[in-house]
Protein backbone atom coordinates (compact mmCIF):
# COMPACT_ATOMS: atom_id res chain seq x y z
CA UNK A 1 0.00 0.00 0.00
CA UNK A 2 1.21 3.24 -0.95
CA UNK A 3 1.78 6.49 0.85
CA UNK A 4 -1.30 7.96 -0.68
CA UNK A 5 -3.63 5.45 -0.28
CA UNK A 6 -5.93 5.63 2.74
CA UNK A 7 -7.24 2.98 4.55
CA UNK A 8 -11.35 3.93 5.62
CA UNK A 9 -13.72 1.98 8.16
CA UNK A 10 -16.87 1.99 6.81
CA UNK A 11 -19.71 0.35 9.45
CA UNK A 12 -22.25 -1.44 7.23
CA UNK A 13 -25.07 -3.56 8.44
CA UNK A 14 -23.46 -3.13 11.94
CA UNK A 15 -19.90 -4.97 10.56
CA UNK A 16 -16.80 -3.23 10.31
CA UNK A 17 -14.58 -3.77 7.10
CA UNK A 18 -12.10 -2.14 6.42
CA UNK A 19 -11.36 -0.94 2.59
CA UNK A 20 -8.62 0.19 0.92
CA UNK A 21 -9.18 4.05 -0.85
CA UNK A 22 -8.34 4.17 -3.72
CA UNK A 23 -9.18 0.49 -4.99
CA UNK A 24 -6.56 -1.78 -5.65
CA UNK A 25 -6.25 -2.96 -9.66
CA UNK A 26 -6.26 -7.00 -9.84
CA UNK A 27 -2.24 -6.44 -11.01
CA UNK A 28 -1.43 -5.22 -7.53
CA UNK A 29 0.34 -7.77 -5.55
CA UNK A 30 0.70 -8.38 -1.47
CA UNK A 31 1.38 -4.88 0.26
CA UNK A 32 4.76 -3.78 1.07
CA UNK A 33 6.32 -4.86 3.95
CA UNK A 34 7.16 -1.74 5.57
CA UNK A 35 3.32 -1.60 5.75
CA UNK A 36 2.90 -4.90 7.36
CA UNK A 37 5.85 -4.40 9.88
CA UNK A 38 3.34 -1.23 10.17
CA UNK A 39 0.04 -2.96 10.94
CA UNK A 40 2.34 -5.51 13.30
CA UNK A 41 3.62 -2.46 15.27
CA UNK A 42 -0.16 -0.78 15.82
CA UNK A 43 -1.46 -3.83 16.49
CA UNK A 44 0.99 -3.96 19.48
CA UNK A 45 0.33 -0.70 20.63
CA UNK A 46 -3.02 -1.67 20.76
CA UNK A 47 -2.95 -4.82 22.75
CA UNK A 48 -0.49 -3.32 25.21
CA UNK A 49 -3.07 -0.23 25.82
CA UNK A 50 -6.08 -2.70 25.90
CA UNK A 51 -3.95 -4.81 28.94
CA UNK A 52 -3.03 -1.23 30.26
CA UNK A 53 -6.45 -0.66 30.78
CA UNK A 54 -7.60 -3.66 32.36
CA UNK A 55 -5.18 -3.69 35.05
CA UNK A 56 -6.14 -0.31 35.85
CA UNK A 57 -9.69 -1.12 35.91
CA UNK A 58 -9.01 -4.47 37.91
CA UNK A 59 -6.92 -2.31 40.30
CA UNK A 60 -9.98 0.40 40.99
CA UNK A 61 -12.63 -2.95 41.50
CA UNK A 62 -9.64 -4.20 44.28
CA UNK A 63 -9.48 -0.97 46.19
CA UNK A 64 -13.10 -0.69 46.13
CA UNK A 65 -14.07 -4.24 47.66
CA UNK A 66 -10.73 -3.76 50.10
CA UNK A 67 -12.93 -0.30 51.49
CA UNK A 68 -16.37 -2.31 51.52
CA UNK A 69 -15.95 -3.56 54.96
CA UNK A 70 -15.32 0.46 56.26
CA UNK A 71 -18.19 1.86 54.42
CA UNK A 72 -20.83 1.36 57.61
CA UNK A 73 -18.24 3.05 59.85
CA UNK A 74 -17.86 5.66 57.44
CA UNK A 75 -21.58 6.35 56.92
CA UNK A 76 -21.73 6.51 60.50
CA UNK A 77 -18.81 9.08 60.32
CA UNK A 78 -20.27 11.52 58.27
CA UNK A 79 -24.04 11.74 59.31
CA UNK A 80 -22.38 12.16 62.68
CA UNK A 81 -20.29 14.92 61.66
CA UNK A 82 -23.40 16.59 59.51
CA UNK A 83 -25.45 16.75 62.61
CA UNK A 84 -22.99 18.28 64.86
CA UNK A 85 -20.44 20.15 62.60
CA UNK A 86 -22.34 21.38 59.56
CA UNK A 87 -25.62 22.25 60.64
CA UNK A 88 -24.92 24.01 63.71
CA UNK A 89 -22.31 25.69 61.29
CA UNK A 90 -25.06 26.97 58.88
CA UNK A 91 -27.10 28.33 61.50
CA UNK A 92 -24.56 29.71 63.09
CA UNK A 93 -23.85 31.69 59.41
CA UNK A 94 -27.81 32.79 59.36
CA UNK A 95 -27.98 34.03 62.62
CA UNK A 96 -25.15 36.36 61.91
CA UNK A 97 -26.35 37.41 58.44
CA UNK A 98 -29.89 38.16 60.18
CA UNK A 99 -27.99 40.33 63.14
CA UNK A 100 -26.43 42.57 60.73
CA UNK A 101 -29.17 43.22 58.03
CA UNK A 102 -31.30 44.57 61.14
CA UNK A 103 -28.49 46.87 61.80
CA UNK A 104 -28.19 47.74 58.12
CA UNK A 105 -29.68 51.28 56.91
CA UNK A 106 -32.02 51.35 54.15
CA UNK A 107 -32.14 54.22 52.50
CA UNK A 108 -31.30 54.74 48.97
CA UNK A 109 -28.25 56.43 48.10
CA UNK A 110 -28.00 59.47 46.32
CA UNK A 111 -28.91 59.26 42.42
CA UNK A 112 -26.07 60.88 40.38
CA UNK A 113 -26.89 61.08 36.60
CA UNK A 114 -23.75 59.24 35.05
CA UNK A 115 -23.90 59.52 31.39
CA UNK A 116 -22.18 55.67 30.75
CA UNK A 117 -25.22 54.23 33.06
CA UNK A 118 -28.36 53.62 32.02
CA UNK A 119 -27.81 53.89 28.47
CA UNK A 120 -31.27 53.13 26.54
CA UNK A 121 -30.63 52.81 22.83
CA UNK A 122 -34.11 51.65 22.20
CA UNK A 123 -37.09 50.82 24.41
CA UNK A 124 -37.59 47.62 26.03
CA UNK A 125 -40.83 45.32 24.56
CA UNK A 126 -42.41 45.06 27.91
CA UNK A 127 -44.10 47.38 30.38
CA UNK A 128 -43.52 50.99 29.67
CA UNK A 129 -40.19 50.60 27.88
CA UNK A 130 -37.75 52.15 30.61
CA UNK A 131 -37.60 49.41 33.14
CA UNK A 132 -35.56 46.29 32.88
CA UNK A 133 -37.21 43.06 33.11
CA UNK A 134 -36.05 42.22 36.62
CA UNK A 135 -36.89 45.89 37.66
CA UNK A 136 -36.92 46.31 41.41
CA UNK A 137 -37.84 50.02 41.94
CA UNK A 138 -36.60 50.44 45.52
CA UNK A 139 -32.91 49.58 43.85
CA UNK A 140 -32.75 50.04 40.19
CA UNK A 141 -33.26 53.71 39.18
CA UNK A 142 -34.50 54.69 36.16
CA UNK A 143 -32.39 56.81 33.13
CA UNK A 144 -33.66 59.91 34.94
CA UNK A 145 -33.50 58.58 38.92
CA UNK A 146 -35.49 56.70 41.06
CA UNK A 147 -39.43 56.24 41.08
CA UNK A 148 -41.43 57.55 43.72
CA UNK A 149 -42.83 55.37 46.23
């Protein structure tokens, strides 16, 4: 087989053949045997990453039936340490978010007209045009400051 011929796996009727592109004349003889020494070579490579990968995948299945004896221990472990470490944790984390947004001011600071905010090229398809679709009116202020409450 030449340099420029390429070999192509066609899957037909669920079968794999492989052809030869383009088609050998009835006068062409056996292939070369740089090409066979070729095929030998891949095929090699292929059986040594095919036993590569079994191994690996026999090693994972013998660490995980070596840890199947801990796993009740472990399950113990953990709803143990959910229950007594992370929970009070999270509440712990609300009550001190709660504690200082009651000490938080809300008022709305002063609107200052910046000319590279609130830039409206054309009007928005809902509502009136000039508010956003998640508009909140005690935050968001308008192109010409905030709305009236």
């Amino acid at each position: 087989m030449s340099v420029f011929q390429l070999s192509v796996l066609s899957v037909a009727a669920g079968c794999r053949r492989a052809e030869v592109w383009p088609p050998r004349d009835s006068s062409t003889t056996q292939p070369a045997s740089g090409s066979a020494a070729l095929r030998r070579k891949m095929a090699a490579l292929g059986r040594l990453s095919q036993a590569l990968l079994r191994s690996s995948l026999t090693q994972t299945r013998r660490q995980l039936s070596a840890a199947a004896g801990h796993t009740e221990q472990a399950a113990k472990t953990w709803k143990v340490l959910t229950f007594v470490v992370a929970l009070p944790g999270v509440a712990v984390c609300m009550l001190n978010i709660y504690l200082k947004e009651q000490q938080h001011s809300h008022e709305q600071p002063e609107f200052v007209p910046y000319s590279h905010l609130r830039i409206r090229s054309k009007r928005f398809p809902w509502g009136d045009g000039t508010k956003t679709l998640f508009h909140n009116p005690h935050v968001n202020a308008l192109p010409d400051g905030y709305e009236e409450h």
